[in-house]
C-alpha atoms as a PDB file:
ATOM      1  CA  UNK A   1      43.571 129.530  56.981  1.00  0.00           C
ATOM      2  CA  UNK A   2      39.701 130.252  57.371  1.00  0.00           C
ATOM      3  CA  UNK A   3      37.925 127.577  59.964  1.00  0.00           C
ATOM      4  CA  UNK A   4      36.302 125.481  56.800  1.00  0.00           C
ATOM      5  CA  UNK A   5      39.702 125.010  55.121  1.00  0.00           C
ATOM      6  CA  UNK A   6      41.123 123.971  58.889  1.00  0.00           C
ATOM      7  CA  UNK A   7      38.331 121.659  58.899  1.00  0.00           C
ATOM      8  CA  UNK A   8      39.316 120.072  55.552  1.00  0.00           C
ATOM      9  CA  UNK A   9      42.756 120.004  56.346  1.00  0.00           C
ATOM     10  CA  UNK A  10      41.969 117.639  59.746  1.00  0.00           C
ATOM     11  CA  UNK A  11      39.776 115.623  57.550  1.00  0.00           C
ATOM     12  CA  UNK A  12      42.408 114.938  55.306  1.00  0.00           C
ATOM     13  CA  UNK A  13      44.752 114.203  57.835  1.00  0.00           C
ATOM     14  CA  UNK A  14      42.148 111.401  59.291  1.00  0.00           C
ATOM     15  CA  UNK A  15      42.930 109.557  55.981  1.00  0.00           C
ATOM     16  CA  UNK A  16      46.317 109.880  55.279  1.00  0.00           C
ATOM     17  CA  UNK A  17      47.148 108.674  59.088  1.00  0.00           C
ATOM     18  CA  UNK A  18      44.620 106.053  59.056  1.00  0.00           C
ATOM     19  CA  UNK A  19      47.133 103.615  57.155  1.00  0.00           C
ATOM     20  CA  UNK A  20      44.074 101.929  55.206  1.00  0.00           C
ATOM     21  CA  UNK A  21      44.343 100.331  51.981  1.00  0.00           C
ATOM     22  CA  UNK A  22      40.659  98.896  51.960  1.00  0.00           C
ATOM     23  CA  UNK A  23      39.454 100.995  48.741  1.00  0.00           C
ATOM     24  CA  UNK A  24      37.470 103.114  51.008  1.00  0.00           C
ATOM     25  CA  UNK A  25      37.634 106.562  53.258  1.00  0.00           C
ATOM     26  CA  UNK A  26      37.056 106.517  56.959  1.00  0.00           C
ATOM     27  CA  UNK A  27      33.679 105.638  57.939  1.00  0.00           C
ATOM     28  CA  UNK A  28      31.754 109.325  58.308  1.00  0.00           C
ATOM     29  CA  UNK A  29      34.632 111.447  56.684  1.00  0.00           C
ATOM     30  CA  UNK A  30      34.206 113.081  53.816  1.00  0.00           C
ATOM     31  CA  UNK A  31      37.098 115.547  53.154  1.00  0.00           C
ATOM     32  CA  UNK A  32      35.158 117.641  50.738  1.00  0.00           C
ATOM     33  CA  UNK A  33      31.712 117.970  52.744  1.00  0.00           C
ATOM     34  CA  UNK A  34      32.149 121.492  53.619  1.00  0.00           C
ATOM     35  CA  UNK A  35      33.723 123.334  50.190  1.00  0.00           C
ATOM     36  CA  UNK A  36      31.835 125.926  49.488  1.00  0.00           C
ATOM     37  CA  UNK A  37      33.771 127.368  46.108  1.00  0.00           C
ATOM     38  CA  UNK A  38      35.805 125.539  43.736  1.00  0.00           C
ATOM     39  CA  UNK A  39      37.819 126.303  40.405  1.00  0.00           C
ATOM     40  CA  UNK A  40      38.642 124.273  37.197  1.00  0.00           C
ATOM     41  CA  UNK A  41      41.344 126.239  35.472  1.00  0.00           C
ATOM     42  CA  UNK A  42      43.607 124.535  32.629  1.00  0.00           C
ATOM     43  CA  UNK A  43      45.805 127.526  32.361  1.00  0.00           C
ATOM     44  CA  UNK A  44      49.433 128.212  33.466  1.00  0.00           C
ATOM     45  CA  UNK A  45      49.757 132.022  33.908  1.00  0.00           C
ATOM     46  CA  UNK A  46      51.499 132.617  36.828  1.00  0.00           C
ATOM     47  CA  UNK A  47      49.370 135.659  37.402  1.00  0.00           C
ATOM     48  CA  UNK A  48      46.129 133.463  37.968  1.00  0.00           C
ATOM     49  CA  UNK A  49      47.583 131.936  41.339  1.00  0.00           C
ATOM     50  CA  UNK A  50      46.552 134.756  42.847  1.00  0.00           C
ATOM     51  CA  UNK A  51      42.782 134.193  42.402  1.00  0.00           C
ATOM     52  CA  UNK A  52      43.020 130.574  42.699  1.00  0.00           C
ATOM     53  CA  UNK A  53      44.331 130.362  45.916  1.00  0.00           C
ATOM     54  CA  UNK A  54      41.184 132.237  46.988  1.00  0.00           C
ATOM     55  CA  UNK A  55      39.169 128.844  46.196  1.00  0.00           C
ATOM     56  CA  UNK A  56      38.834 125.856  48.194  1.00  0.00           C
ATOM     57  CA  UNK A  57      39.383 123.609  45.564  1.00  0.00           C
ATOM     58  CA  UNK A  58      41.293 124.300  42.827  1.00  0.00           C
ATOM     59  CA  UNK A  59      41.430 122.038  39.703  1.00  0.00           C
ATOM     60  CA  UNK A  60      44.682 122.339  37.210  1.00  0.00           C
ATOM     61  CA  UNK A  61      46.004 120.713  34.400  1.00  0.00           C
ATOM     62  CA  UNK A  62      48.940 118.482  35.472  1.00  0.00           C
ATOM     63  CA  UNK A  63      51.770 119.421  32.780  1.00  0.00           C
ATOM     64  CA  UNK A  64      51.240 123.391  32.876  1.00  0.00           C
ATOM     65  CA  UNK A  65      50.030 125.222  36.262  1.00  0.00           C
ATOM     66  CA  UNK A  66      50.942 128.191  38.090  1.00  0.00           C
ATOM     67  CA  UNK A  67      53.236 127.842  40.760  1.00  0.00           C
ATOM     68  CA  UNK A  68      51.548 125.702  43.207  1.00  0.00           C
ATOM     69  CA  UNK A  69      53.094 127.222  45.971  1.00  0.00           C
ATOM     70  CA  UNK A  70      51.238 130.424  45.306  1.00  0.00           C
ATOM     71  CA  UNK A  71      48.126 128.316  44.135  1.00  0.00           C
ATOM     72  CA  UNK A  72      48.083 126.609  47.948  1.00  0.00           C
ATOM     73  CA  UNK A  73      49.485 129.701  50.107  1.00  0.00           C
ATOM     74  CA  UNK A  74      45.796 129.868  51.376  1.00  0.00           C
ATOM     75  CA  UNK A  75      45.210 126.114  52.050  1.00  0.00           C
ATOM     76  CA  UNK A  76      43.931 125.240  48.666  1.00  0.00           C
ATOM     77  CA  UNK A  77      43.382 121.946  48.235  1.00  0.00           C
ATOM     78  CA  UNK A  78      44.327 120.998  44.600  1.00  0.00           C
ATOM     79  CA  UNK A  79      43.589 118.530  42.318  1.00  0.00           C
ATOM     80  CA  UNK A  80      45.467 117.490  39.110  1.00  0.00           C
ATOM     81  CA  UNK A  81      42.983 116.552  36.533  1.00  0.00           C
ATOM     82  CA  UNK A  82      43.497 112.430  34.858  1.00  0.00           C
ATOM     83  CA  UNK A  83      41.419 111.245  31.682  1.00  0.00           C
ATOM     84  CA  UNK A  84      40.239 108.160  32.067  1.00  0.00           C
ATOM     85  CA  UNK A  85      38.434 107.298  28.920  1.00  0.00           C
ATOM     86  CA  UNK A  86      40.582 109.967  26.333  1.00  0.00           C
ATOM     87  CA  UNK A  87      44.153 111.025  25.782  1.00  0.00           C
ATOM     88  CA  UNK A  88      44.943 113.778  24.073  1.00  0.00           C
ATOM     89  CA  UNK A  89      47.346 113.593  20.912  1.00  0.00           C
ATOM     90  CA  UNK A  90      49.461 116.702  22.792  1.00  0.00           C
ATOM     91  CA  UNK A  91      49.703 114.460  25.862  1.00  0.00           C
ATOM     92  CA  UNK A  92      53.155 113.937  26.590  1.00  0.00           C
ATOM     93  CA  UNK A  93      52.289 110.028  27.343  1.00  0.00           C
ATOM     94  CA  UNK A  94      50.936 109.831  23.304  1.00  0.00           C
ATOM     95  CA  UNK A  95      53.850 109.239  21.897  1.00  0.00           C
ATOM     96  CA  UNK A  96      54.032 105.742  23.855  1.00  0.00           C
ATOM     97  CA  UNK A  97      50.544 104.377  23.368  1.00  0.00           C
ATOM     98  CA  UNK A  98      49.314 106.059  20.555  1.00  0.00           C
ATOM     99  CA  UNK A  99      49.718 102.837  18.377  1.00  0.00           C
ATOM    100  CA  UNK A 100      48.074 100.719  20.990  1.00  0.00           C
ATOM    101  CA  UNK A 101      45.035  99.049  19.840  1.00  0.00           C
ATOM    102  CA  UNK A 102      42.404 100.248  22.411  1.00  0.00           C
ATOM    103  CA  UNK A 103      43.617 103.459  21.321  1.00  0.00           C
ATOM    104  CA  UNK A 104      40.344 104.501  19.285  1.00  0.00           C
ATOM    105  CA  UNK A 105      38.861 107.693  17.368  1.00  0.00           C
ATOM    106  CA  UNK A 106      38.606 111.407  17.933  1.00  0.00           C
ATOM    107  CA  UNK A 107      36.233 112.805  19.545  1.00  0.00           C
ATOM    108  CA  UNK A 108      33.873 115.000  17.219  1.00  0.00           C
ATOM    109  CA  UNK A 109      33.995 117.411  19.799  1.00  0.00           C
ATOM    110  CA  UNK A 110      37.412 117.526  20.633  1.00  0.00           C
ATOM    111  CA  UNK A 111      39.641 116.468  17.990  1.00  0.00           C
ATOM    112  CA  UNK A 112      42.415 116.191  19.316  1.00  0.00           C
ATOM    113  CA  UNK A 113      41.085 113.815  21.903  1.00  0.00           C
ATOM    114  CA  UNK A 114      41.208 109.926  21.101  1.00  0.00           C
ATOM    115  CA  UNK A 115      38.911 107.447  23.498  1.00  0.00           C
ATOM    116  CA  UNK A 116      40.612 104.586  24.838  1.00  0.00           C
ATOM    117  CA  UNK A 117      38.733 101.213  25.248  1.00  0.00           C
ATOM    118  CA  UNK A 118      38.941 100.844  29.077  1.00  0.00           C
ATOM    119  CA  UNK A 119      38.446  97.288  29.028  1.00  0.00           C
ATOM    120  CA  UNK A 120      42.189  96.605  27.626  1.00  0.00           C
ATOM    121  CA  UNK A 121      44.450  95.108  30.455  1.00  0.00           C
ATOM    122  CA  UNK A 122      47.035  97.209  28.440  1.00  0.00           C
ATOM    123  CA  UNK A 123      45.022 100.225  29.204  1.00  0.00           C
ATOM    124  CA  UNK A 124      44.677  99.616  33.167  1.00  0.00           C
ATOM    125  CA  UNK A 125      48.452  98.886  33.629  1.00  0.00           C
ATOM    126  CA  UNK A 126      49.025 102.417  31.687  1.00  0.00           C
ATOM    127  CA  UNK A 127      46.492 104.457  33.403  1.00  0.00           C
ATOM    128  CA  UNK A 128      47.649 103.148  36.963  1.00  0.00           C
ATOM    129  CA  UNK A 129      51.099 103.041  36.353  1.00  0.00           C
ATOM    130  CA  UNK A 130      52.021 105.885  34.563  1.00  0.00           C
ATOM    131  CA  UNK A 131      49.403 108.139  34.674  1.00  0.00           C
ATOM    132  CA  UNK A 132      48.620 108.516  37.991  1.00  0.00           C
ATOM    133  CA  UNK A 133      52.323 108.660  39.535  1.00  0.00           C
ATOM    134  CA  UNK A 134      52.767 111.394  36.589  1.00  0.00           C
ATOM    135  CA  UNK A 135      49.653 113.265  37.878  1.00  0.00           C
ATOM    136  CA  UNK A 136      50.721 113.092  42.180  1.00  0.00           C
ATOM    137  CA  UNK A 137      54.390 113.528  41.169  1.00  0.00           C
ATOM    138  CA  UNK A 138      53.557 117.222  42.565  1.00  0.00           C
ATOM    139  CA  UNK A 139      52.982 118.149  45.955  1.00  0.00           C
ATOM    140  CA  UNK A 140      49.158 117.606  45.639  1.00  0.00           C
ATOM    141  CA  UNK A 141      45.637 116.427  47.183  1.00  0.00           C
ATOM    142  CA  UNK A 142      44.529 114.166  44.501  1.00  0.00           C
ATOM    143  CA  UNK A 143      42.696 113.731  40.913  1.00  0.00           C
ATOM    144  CA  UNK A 144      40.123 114.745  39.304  1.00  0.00           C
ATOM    145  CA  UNK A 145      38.827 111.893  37.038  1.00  0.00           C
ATOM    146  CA  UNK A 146      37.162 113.121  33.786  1.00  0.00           C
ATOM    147  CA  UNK A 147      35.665 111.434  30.666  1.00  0.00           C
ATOM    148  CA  UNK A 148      34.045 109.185  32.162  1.00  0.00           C
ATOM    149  CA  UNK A 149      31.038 109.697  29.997  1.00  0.00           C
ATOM    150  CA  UNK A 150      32.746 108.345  26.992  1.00  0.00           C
ATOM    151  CA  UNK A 151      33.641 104.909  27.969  1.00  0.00           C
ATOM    152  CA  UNK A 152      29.746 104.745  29.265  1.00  0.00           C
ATOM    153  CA  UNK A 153      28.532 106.485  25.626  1.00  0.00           C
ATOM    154  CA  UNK A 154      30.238 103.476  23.795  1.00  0.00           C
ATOM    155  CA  UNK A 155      29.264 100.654  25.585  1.00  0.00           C
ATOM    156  CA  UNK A 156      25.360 102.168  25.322  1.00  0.00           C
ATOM    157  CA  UNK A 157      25.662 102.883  22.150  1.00  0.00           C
ATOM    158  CA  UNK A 158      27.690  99.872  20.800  1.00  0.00           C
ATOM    159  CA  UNK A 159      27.123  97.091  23.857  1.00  0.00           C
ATOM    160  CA  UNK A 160      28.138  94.365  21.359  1.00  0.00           C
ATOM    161  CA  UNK A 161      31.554  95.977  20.370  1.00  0.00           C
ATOM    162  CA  UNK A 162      32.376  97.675  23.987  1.00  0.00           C
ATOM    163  CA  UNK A 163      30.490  96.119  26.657  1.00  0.00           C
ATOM    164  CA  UNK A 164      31.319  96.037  30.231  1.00  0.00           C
ATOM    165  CA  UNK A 165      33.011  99.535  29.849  1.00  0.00           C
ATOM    166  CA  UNK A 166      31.445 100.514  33.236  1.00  0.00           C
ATOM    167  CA  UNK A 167      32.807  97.470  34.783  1.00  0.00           C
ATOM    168  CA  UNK A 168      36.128  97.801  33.861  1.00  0.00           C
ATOM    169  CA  UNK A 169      36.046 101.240  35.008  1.00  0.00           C
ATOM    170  CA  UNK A 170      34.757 100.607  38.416  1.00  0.00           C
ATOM    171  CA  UNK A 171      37.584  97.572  38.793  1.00  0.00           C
ATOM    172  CA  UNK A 172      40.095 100.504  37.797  1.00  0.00           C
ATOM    173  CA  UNK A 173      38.516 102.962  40.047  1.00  0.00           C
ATOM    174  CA  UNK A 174      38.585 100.548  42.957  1.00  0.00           C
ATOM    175  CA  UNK A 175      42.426  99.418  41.772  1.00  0.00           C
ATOM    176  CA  UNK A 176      43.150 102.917  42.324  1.00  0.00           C
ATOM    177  CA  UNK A 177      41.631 103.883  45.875  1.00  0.00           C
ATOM    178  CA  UNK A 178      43.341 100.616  47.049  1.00  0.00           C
ATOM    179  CA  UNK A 179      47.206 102.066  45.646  1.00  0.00           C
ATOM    180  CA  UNK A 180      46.598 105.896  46.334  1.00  0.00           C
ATOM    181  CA  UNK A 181      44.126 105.659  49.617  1.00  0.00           C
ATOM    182  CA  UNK A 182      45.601 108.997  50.588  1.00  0.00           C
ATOM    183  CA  UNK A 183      44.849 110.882  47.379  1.00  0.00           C
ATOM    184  CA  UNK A 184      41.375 112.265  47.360  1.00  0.00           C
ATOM    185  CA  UNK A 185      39.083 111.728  44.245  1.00  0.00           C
ATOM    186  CA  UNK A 186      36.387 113.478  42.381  1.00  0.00           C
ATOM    187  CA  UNK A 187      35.156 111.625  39.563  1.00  0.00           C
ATOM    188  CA  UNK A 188      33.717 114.677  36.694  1.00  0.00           C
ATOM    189  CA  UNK A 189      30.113 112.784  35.251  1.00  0.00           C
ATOM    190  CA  UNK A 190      29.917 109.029  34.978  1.00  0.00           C
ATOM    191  CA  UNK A 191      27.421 109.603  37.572  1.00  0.00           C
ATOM    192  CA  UNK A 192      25.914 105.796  37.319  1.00  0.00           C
ATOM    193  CA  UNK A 193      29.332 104.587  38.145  1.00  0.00           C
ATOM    194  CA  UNK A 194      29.553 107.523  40.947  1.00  0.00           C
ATOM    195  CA  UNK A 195      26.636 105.397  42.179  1.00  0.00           C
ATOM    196  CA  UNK A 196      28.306 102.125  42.452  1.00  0.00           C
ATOM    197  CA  UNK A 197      31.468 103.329  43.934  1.00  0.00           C
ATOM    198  CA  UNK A 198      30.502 106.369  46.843  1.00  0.00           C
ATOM    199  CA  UNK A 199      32.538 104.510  49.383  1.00  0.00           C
ATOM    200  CA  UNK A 200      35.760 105.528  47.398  1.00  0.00           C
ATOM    201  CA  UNK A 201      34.942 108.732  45.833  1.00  0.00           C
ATOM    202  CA  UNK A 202      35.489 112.106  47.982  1.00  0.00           C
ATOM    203  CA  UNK A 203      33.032 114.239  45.257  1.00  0.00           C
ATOM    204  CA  UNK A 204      31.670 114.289  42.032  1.00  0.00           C
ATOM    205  CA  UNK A 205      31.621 116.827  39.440  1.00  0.00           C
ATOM    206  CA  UNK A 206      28.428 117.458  37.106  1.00  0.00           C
ATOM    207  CA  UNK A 207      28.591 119.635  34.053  1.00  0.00           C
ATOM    208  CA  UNK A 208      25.953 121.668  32.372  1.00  0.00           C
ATOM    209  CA  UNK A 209      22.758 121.128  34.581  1.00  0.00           C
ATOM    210  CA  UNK A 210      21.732 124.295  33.402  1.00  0.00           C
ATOM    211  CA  UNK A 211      23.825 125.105  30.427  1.00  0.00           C
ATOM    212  CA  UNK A 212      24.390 123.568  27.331  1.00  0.00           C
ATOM    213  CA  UNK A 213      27.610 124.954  24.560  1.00  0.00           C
ATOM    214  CA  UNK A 214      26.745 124.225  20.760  1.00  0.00           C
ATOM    215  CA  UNK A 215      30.128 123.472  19.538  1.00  0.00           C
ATOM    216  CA  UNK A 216      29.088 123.619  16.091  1.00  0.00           C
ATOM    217  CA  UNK A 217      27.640 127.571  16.653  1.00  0.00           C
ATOM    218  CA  UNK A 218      30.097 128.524  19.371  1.00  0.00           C
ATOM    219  CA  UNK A 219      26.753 129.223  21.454  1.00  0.00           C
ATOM    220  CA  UNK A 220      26.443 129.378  25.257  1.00  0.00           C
ATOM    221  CA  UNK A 221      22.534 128.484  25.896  1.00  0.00           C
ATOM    222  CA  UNK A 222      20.058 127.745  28.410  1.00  0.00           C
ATOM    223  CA  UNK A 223      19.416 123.794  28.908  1.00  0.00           C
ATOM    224  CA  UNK A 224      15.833 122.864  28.420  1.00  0.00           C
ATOM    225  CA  UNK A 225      13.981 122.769  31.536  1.00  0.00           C
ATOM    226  CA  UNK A 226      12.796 119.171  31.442  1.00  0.00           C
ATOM    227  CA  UNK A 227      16.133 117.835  30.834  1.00  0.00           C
ATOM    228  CA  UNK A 228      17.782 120.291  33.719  1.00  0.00           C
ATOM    229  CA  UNK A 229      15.487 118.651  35.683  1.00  0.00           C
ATOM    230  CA  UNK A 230      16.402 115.373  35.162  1.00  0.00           C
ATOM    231  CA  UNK A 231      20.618 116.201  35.315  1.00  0.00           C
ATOM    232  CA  UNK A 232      19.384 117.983  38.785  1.00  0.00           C
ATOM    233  CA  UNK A 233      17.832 114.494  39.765  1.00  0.00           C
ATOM    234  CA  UNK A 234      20.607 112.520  38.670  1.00  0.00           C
ATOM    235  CA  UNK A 235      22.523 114.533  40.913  1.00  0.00           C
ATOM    236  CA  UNK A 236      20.551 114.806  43.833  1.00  0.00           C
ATOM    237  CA  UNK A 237      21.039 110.458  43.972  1.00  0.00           C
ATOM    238  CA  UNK A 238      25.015 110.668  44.579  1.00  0.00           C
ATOM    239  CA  UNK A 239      24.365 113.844  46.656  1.00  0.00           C
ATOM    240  CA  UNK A 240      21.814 111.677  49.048  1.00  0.00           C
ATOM    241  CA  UNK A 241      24.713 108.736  49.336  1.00  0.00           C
ATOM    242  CA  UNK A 242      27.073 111.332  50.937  1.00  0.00           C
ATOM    243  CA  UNK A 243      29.036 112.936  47.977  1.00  0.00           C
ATOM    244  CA  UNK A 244      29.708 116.694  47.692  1.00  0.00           C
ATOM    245  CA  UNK A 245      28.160 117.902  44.380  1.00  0.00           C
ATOM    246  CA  UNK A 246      30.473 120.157  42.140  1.00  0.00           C
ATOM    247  CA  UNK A 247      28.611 121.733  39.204  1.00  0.00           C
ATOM    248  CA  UNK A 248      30.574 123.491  36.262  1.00  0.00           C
ATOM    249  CA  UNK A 249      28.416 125.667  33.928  1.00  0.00           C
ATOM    250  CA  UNK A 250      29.473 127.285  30.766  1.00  0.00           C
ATOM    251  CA  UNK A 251      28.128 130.987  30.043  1.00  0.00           C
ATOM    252  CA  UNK A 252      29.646 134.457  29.133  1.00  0.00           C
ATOM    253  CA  UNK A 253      30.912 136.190  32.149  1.00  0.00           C
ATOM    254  CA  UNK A 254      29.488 139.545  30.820  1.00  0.00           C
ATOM    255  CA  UNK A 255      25.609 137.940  31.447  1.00  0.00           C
ATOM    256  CA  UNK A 256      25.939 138.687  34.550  1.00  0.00           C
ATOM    257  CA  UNK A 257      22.163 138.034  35.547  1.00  0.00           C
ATOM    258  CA  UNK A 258      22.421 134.490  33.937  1.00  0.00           C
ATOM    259  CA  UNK A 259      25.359 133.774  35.655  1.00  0.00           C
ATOM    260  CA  UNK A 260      24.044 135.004  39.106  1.00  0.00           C
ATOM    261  CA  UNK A 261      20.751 132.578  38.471  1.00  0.00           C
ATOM    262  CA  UNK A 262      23.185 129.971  37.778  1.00  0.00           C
ATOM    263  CA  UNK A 263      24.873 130.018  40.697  1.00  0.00           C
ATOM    264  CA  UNK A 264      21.746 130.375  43.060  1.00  0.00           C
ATOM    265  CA  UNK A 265      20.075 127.360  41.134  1.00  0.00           C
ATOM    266  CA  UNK A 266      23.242 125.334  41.853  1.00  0.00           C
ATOM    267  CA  UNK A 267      23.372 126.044  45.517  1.00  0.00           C
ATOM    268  CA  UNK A 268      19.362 125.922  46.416  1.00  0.00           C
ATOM    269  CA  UNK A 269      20.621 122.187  45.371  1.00  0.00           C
ATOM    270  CA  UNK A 270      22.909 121.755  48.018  1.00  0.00           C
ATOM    271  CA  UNK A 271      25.468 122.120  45.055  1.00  0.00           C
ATOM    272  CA  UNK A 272      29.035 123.975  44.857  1.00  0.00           C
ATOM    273  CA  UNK A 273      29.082 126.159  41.864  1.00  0.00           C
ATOM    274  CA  UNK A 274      32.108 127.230  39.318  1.00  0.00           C
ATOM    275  CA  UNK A 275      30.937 128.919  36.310  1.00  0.00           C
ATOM    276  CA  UNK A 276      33.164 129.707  33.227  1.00  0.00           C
ATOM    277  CA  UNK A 277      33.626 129.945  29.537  1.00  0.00           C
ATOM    278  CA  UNK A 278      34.334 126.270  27.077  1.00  0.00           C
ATOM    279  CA  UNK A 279      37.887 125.401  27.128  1.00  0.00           C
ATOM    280  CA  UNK A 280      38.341 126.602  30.906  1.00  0.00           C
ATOM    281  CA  UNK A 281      41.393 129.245  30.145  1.00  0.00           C
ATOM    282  CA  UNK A 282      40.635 131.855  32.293  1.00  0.00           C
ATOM    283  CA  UNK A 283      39.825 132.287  35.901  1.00  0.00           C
ATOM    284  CA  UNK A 284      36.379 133.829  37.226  1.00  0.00           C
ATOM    285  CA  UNK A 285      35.283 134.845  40.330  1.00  0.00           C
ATOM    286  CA  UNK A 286      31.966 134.886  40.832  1.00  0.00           C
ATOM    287  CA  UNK A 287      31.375 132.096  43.112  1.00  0.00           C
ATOM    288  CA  UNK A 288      34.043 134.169  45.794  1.00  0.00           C
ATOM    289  CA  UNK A 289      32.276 136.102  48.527  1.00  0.00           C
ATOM    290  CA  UNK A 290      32.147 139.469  47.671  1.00  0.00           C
END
């Protein structure tokens, strides 16, 4: 084990023997702080442990992984990834709450994907009940809370109809830290609620700074530089309250050059990079020392 994954592993020992159920991490620790590569990989070839456990951080879906055994042979630490604002219709936990009425819509991007309203006390006892046991069943370090974005879309888009989304989130969020105080937890966008709740996150992750995917043309494109610039500020706010930054881009590994800017962009930030392809199938290296 290499001296910064020694250094996260005392870190998270701080927490997990500090017996506190306040909703918050040790004053000054931040478990995360010194990552410097991370992975996102939704996969379950057992062939792609081998490059994982090369990362610091490695990101998998909760029903199918490789072995996490040979994922965490190097001191990994590894995250199970938790919708907050979606469930997919393949989701094993579908079949009981698919009927539910805060059970909403696709997703025109994903449509498979159906948002949930996150305001729905039946929604909160679901997500902290059954969810998150299923997702730290495993021997793991914690979550790695996405779709955030969606529950904050609809209430700015329909305030009347869905209204103190953010709200309920945070209350969740909090609810959560206070049950799992142990479990570390980087919350993927949503980074106005990131905002609010830095005392209990340990990161956040920020997608497409750089990059934007048309879904419609199957395109991988450059971001406009204006609006770069103001993800990169967005950013930069949680990053000044203390949180490690993760950014995820989305561009063809065989543009190389593109990919190289893309990383240095990310880490002249401060930032830890991952960049890969839309749908996050396959493994890629190029963040790893060479």
């Amino acid at each position: 084990m290499g001296v910064v994954r020694r250094t996260l592993a005392t870190a998270i020992a701080l927490i997990l023997g500090s017996g506190s159920t306040a909703g918050a991490a040790p004053s000054g620790v931040r478990p995360l702080k010194g990552v410097k590569t991370w992975v996102a990989y939704y996969g379950a070839a057992a062939e792609a442990a081998a490059d994982l456990a090369k990362f610091d951080v490695v990101v998998l879906d909760p029903i199918h992984h490789p072995p996490l055994q040979a994922v965490k042979r190097h001191g990994a630490l590894v995250l199970m990834y938790l919708s907050l604002a979606e469930v997919n219709v393949n989701h094993p936990e579908y079949a009981t709450v698919g009927q539910e009425p805060w059970v909403l819509g696709p997703n025109p991007r994903w449509p498979e994907a159906r948002g949930l309203d996150v305001r729905a006390a039946g929604y909160e006892r679901w997500l902290l009940d059954r969810l998150v046991p299923r997702a730290l069943a495993a021997p793991v370090n914690g979550l790695f809370l996405d779709t955030a974005d969606s529950a904050l879309e609809l209430e700015r888009v329909e305030p009347g109809r869905f209204g103190g989304a953010m709200a309920s989130l945070e209350r969740v969020l909090v609810a959560l830290r206070r049950a799992r105080p142990g479990a570390l937890l980087v919350l993927n966008g949503g980074l106005p609620l990131a905002e609010r709740l830095a005392t209990i996150l340990d990161g956040v992750a920020v997608e497409s700074v750089w990059t934007e995917y048309d879904f419609a043309g199957k395109a991988y494109r450059p971001r406009a530089e204006d609006d770069a610039r103001q993800r990169v500020t967005l950013a930069r706010r949680v990053s000044d309250l203390g949180l490690p930054v993760l950014t995820l881009e989305y561009a063809p590994p065989e543009q190389g050059p593109w990919v190289r800017r893309l990383i240095g962009l990310a880490r002249g930030e401060g930032f830890v990079p991952y960049v890969s392809m839309i749908g996050l199938g396959r493994v890629f290296t190029h963040t790893l020392p060479r």
